[in-house]
Protein backbone atom coordinates (compact mmCIF):
# COMPACT_ATOMS: atom_id res chain seq x y z
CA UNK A 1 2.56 -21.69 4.97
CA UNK A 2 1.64 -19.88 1.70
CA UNK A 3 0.02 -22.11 -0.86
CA UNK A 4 1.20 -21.89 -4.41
CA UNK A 5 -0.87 -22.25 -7.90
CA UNK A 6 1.55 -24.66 -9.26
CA UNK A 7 2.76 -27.89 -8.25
CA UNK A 8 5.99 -28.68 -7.53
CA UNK A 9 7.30 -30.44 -10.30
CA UNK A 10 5.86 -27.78 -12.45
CA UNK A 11 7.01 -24.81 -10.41
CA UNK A 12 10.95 -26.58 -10.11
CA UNK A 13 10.94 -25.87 -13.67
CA UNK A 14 10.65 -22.38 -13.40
CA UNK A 15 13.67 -20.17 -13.41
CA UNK A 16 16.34 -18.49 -15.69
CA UNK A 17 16.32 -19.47 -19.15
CA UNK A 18 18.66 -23.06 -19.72
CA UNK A 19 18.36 -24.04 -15.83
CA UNK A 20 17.23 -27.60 -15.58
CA UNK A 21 17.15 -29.06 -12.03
CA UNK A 22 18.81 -32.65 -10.90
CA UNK A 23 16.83 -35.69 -10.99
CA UNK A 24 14.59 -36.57 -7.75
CA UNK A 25 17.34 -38.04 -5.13
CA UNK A 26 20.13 -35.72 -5.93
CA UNK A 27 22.21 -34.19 -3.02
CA UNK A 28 19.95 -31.62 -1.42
CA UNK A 29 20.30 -29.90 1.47
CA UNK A 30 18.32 -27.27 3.30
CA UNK A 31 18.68 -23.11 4.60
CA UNK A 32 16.54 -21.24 6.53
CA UNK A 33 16.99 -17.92 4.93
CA UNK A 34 15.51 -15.66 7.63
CA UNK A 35 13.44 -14.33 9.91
CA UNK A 36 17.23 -13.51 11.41
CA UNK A 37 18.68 -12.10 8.23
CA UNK A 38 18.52 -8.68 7.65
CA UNK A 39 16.68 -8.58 4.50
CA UNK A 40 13.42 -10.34 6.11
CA UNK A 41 13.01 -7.77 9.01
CA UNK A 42 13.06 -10.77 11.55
CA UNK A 43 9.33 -11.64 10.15
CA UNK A 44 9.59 -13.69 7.41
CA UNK A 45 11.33 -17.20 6.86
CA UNK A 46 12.04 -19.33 3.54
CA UNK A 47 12.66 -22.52 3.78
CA UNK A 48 15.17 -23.10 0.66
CA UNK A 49 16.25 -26.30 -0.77
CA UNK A 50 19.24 -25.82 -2.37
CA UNK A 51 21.14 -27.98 -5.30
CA UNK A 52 24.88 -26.08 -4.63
CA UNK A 53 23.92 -22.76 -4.71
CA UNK A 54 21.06 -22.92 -6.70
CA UNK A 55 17.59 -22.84 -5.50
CA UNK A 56 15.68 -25.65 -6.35
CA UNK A 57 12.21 -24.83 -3.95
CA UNK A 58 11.05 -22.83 -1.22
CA UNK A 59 8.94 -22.70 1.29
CA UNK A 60 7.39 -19.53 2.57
CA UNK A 61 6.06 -19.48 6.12
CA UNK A 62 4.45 -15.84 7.39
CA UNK A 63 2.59 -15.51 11.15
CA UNK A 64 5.66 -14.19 12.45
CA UNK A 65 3.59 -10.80 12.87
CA UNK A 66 -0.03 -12.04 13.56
CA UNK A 67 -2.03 -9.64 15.14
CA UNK A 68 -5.58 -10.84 14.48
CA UNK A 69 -6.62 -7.28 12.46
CA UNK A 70 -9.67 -8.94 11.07
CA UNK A 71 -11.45 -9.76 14.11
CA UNK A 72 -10.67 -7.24 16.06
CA UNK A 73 -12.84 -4.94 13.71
CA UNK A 74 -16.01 -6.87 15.23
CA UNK A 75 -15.34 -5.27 18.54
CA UNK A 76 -14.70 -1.78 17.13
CA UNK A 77 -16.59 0.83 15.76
CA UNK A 78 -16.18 2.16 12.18
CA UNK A 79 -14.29 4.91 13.25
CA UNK A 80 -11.80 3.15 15.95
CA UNK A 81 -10.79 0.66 13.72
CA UNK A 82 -8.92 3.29 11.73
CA UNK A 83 -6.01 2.96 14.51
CA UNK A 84 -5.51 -0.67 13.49
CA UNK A 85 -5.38 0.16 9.59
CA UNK A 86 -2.29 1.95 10.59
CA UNK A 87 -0.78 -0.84 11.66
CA UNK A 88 -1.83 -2.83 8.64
CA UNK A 89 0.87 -1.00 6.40
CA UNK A 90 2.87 0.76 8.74
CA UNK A 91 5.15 2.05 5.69
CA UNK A 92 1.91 4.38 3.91
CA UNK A 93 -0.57 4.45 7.09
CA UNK A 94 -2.58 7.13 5.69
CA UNK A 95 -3.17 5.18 3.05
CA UNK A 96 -4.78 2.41 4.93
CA UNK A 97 -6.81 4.59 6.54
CA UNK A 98 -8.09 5.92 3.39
CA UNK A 99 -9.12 2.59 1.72
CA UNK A 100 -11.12 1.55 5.60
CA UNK A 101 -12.96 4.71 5.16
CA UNK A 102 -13.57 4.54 1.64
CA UNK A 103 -15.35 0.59 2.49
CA UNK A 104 -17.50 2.34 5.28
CA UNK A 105 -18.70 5.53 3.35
CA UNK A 106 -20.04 2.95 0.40
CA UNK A 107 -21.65 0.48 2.95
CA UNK A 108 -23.05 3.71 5.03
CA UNK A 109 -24.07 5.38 0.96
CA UNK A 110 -21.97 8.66 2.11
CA UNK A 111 -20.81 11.44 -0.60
CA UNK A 112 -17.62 12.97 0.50
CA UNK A 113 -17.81 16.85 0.53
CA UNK A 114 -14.93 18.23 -2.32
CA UNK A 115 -12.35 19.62 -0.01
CA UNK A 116 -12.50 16.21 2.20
CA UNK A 117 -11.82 14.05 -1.73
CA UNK A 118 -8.76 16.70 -2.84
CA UNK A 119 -7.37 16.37 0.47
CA UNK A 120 -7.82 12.40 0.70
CA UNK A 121 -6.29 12.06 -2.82
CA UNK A 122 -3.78 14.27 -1.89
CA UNK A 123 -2.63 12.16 1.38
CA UNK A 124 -3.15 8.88 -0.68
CA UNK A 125 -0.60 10.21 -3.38
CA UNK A 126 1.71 11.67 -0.76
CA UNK A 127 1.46 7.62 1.24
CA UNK A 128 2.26 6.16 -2.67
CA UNK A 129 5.34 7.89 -2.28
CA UNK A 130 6.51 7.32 0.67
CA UNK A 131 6.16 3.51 0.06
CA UNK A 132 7.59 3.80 -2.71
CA UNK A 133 10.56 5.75 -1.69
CA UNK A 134 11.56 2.99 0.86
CA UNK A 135 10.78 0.15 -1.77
CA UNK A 136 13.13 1.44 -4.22
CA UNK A 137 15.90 2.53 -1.27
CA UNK A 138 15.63 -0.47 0.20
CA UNK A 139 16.07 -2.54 -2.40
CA UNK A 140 19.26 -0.64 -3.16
CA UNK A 141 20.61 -0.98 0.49
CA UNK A 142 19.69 -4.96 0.36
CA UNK A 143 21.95 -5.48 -2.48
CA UNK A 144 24.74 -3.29 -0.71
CA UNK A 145 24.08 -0.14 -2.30
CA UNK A 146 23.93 2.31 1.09
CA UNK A 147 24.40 5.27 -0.42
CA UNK A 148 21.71 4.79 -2.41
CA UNK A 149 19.45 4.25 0.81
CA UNK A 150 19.97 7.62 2.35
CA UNK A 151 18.79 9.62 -0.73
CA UNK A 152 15.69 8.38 -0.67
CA UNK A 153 15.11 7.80 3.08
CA UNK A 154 15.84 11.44 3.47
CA UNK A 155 13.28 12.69 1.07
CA UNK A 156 10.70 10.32 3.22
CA UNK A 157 11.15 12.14 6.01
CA UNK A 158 9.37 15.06 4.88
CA UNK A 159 6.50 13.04 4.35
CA UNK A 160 6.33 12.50 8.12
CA UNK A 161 6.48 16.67 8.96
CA UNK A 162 3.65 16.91 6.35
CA UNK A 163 1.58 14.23 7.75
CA UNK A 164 2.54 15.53 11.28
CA UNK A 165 1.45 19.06 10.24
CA UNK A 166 -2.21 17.96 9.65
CA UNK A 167 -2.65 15.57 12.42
CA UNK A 168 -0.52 15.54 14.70
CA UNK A 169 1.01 12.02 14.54
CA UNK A 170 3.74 11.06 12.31
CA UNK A 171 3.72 7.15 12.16
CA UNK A 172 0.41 6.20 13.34
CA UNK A 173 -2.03 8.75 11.76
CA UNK A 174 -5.48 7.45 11.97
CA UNK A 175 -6.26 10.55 10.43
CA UNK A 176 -9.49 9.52 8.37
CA UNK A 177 -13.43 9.67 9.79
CA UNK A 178 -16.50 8.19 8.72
CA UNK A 179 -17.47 10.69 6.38
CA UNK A 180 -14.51 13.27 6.59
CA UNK A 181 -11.37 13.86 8.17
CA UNK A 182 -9.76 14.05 11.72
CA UNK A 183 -9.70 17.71 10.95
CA UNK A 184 -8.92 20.18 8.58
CA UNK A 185 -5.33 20.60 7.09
CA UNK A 186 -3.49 23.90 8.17
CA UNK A 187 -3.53 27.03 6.43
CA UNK A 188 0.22 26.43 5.35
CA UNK A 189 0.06 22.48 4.55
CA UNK A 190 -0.89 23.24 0.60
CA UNK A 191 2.63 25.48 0.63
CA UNK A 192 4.90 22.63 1.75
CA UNK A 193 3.33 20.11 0.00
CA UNK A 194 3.78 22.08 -3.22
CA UNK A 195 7.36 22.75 -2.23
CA UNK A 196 8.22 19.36 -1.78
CA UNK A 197 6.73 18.17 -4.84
CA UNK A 198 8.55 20.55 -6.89
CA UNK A 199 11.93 20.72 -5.63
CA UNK A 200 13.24 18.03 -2.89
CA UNK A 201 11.21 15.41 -3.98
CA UNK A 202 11.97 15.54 -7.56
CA UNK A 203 16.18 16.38 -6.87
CA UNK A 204 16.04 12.98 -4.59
CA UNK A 205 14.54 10.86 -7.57
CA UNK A 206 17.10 11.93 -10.14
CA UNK A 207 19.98 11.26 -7.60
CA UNK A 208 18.95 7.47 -6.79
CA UNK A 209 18.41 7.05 -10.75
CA UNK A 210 22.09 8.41 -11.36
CA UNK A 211 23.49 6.39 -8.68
CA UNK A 212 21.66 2.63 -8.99
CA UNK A 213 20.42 2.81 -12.98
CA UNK A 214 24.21 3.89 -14.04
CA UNK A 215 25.52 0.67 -11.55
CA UNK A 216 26.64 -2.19 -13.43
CA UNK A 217 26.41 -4.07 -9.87
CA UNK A 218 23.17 -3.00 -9.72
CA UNK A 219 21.47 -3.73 -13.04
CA UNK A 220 23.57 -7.09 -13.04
CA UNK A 221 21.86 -8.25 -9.58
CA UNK A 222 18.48 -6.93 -10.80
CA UNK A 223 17.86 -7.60 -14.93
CA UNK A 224 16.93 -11.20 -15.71
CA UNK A 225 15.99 -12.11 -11.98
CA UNK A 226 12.94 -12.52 -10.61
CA UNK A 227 10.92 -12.68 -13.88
CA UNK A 228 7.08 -13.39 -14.21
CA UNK A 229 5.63 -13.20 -17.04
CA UNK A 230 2.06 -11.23 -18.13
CA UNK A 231 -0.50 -14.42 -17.87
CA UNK A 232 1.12 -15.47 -14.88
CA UNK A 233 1.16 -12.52 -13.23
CA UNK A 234 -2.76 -12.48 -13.66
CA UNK A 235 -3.41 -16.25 -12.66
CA UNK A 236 -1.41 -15.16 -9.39
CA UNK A 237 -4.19 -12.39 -8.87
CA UNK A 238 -1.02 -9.98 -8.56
CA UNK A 239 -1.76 -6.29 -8.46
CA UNK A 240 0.24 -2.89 -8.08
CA UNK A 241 3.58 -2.34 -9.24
CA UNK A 242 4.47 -6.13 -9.60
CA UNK A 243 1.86 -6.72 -12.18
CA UNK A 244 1.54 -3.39 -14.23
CA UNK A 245 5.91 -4.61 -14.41
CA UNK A 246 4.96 -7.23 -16.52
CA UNK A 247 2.41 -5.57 -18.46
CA UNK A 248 -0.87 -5.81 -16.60
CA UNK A 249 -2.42 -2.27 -17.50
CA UNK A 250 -4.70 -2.40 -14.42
CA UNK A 251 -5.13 0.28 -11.90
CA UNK A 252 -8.04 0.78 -9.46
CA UNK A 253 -7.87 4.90 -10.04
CA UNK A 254 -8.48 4.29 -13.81
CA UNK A 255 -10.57 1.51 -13.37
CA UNK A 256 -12.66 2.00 -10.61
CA UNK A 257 -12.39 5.49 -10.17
CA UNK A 258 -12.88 7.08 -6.63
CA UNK A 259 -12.30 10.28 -5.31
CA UNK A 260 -10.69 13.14 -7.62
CA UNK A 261 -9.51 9.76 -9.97
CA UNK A 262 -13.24 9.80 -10.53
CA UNK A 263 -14.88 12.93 -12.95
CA UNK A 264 -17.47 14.85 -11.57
CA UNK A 265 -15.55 14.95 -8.02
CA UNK A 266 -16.91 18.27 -7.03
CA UNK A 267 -20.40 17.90 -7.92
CA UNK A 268 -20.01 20.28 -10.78
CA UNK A 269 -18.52 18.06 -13.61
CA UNK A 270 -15.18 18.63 -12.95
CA UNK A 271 -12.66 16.38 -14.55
CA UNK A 272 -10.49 13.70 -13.18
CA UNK A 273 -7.00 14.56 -12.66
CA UNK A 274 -4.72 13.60 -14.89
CA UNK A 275 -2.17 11.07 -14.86
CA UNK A 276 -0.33 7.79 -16.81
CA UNK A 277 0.00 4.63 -15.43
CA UNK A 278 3.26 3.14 -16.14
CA UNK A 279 3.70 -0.29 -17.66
CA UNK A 280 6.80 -2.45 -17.79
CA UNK A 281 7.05 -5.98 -19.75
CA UNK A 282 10.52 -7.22 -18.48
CA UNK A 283 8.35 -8.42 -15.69
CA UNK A 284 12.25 -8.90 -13.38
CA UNK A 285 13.45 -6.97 -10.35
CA UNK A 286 14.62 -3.93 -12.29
CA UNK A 287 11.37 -3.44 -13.86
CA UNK A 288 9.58 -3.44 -10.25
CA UNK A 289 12.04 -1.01 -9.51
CA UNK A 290 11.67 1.18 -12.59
CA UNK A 291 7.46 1.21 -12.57
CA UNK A 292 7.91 2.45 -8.64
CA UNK A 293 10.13 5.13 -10.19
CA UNK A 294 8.05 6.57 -12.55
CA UNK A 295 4.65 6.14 -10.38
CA UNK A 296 6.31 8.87 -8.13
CA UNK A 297 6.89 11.31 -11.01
CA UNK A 298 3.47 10.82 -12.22
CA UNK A 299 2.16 11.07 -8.16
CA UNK A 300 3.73 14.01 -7.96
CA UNK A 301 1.97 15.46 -10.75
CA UNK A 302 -1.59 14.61 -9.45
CA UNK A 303 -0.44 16.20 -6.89
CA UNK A 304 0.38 19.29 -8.00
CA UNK A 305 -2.90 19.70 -9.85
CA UNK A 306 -4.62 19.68 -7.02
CA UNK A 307 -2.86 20.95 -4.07
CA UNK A 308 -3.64 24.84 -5.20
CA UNK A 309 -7.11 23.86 -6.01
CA UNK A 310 -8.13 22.49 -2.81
CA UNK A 311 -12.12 23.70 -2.51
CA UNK A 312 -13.44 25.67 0.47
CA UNK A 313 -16.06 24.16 2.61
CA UNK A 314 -16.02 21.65 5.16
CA UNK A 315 -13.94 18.49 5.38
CA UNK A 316 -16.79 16.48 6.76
CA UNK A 317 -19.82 15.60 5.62
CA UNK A 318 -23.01 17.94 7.03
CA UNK A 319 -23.52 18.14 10.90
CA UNK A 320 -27.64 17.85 9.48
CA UNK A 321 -26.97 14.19 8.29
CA UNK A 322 -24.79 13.43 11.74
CA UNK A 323 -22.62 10.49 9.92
CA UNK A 324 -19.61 12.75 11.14
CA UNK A 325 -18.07 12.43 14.59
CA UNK A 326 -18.46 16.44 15.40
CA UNK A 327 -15.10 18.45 15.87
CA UNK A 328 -13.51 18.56 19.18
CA UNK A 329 -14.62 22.51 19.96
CA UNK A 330 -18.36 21.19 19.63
CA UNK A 331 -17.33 18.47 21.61
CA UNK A 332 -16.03 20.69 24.63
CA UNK A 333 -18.28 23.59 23.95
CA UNK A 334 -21.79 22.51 23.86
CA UNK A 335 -24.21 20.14 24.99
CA UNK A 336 -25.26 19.26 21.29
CA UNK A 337 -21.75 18.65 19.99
CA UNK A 338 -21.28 16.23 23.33
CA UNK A 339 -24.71 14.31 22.79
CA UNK A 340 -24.01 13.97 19.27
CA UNK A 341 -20.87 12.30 20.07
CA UNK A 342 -21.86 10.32 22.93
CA UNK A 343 -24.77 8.58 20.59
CA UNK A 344 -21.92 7.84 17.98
CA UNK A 345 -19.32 6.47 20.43
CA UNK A 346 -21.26 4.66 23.08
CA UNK A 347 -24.62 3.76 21.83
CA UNK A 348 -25.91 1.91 18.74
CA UNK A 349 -28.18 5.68 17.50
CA UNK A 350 -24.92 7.07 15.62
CA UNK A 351 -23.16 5.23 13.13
CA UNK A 352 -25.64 2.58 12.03
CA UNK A 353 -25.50 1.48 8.11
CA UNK A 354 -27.69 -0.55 6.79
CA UNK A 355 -27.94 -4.38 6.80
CA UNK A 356 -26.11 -5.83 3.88
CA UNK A 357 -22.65 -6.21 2.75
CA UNK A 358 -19.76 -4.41 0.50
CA UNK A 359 -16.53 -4.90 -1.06
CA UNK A 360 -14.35 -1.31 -1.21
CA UNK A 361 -10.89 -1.12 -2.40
CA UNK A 362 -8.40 1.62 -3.10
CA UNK A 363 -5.01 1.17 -5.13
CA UNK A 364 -2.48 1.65 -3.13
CA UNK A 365 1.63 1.53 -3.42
CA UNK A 366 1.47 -2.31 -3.52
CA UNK A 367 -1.35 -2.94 -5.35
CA UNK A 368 -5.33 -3.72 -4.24
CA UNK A 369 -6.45 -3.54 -0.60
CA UNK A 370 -9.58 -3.73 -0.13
CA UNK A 371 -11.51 -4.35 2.43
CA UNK A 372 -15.35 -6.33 2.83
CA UNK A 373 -17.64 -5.93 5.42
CA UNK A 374 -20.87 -7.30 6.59
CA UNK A 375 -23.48 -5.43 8.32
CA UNK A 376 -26.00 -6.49 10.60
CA UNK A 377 -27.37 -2.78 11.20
CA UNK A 378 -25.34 -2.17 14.41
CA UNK A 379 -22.46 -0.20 15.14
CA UNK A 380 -19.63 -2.36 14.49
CA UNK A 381 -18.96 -4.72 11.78
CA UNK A 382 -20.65 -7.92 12.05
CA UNK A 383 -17.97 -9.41 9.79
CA UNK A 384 -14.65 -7.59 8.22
CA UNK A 385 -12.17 -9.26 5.86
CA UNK A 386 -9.23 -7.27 4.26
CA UNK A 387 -7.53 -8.11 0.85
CA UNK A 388 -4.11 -6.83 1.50
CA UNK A 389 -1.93 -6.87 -1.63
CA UNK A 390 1.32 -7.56 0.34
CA UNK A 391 -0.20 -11.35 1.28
CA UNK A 392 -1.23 -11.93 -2.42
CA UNK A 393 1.78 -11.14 -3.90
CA UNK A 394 3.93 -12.88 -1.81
CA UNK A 395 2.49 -16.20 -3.04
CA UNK A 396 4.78 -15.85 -6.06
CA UNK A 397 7.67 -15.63 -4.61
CA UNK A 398 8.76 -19.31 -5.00
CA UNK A 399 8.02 -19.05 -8.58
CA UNK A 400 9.79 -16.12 -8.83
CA UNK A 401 13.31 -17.13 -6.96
CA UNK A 402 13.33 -21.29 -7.77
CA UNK A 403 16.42 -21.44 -10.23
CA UNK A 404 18.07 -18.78 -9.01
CA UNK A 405 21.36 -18.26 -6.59
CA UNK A 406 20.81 -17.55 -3.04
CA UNK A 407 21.95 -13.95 -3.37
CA UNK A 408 18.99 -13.90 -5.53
CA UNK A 409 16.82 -13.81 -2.83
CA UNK A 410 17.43 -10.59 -1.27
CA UNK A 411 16.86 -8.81 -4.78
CA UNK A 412 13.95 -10.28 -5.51
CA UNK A 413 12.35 -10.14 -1.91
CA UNK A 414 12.94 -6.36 -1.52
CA UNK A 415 11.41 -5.91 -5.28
CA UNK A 416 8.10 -7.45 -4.21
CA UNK A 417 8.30 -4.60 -0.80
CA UNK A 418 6.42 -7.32 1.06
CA UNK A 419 5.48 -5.62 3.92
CA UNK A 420 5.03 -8.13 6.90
CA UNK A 421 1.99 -6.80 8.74
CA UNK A 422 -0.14 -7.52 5.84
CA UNK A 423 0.14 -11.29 5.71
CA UNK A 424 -1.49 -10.91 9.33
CA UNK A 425 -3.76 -14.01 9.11
């Protein structure tokens, strides 16, 4: 059950403006609003207690997708755990395997060559919008808007050719190394990325404004509901597009720089890219929806600052320092390329970072993951916790829906894109 930072007497008086809820021994009765319904994706499960229609609390009970993610990076390597990252957030994978990487390459002290950082931001942009795209669709479809589904949903499917021209996979990626990359992009990835970003991608978004900002249904089911305000937003220890919607200005790539987010990327004092972070202060459902809208626009504009710029040179760090699992063609073609990754895989002589511990995180579509690992100098993690924003920000959601309707729910569940795999616990 998620614990809440109110108690209930103070959090039944949250709500839309004028509600006041009955006196203790009123005529209650009780709903379980999923894991059946459609909106809850058969994994999650409110409890509601409900005065009429009105909601007066609610209970929020996750585990319906526990996979134990956290301990099974004890009995992995640094590199095999990127399979289960993918699983993590299924929706953006390659961002998950991104912010693993980014945890192991400061607890190893590793330098990312420049191609491997414009090619990692790259992916991480492309993975904000593609969360993003079925955040904002399927909040539409939720409320009944289908139409408004398929624009979006369409445009995501490109991201899946793109991430299936670089590595072969298109849901599961696991396309990130200690130290590098799976392996290099293709001669023609830069070309359709830059394609997409400057003509489907961009149509798609101005065809889901015209059809949901322009609906009365829409704005009516969304403005008003589901409001948090600033400090609360903070107490909660919200992040992503659900705080910087209530006017949080905080965001890890301006913040705590990291790859090309960072200056000096390339070694040779080259700038950061550049890009806004959009804030919100309505704080509701249609704000969530509107910040998630504009981060693509200004995604795709990293983007395309970058994507003709990508530096030669390898993707991994140098065979010399052997942090890098080697390529597949040293692999099969020599005796060095198969003893250097037969010490990495099987033994404890390849990837072996020092004793100590480190806290990494990346901002991704939803907000902070991060990840924290202990090391006791061998080749797995002695200890690995994750900080997945999906399982913070879901802690609100009784503040967030207590005083409203039961058709509330739906709206403000898919505004919060709480995507089930991270409340793993």
């Amino acid at each position: 059950m998620m614990t809440t930072a109110t108690s209930p007497q103070e959090t039944h008086q949250a709500g839309p403006a004028g509600y006041a809820p009955e006196e203790p021994g009123g005529d209650l009765w009780a709903l379980n609003f999923g894991p059946q319904h459609p909106a809850t994706h058969t994994t999650l499960r409110h409890v509601l207690e409900l005065d009429g229609e009105v909601i007066r609390s609610c209970t929020v009970h996750i585990g319906y997708l526990h996979s134990g993610f956290e301990k099974l990076a004890e009995h992995m390597n640094f590199n095999q755990y990127v399979v289960v990252t993918d699983r993590m957030n299924y929706v953006s994978p390659m961002a998950n395997n991104i912010a693993w990487h980014h945890a192991c390459e400061k607890l190893f002290g590793i330098e990312l060559t420049p191609r491997c950082k414009v090619i990692r931001t790259i992916i991480a942009e492309l993975a904000r919008i593609q969360d993003h795209l079925l955040s904002v669709g399927a909040t539409g479809l939720d409320l009944g808007a289908f139409t408004a589904f398929m624009y979006p949903f369409n445009a995501r499917e490109t991201i899946y050719d793109l991430c299936e021209e670089i590595c072969g996979a298109r849901f599961t990626t696991s396309y990130t190394r200690v130290g590098g990359l799976m392996q290099d992009i293709t001669p023609r990835w830069p070309g359709m990325v830059k394609d997409y970003c400057t003509d489907e991608l961009p149509k798609a978004l101005h065809d889901l404004e015209n059809l949901l900002l322009r609906n009365r249904i829409f704005i009516e089911r969304t403005k008003g509901v589901g409001q948090i305000s600033r400090e609360e937003a903070i107490n909660w220890g919200i992040t992503g597009p659900l705080a910087r919607s209530a006017g949080v200005r905080r965001d890890l790539r301006k913040d705590e720089p990291y790859l090309c987010y960072a200056d000096n990327w390339d070694g040779q004092g080259a700038k950061a890219v550049s890009f806004k972070v959009p804030i919100a202060t309505g704080g509701d459902c249609l704000a969530r929806f509107q910040v998630r809208m504009a981060e693509m626009r200004e995604s795709i504009k990293i983007i395309i600052q970058l994507v003709d710029n990508i530096p030669s040179g390898p993707v991994d760090v140098l065979p010399n320092d052997k942090m890098a699992l080697p390529s597949k063609d040293e692999v099969y073609g020599s005796i060095e390329g198969l003893i250097h990754h037969f010490e990495q895989v099987m033994t404890n002589r390849g990837h072996t970072p020092p004793v100590g511990e480190v806290y990494g995180a990346n901002e991704t579509a939803n907000g902070e993951l991060g990840f924290y690992l202990v090391s006791d100098g061998g080749n797995m993690p002695y200890r690995a916790r994750c900080r997945p924003p999906s399982f913070i920000n879901y802690q609100c959601f009784e503040k967030l829906i207590v005083g409203h309707k039961i058709s509330d729910v739906v709206a403000v569940l898919g505004s919060l894109n709480v995507i089930a795999a991270e409340l793993d616990r």
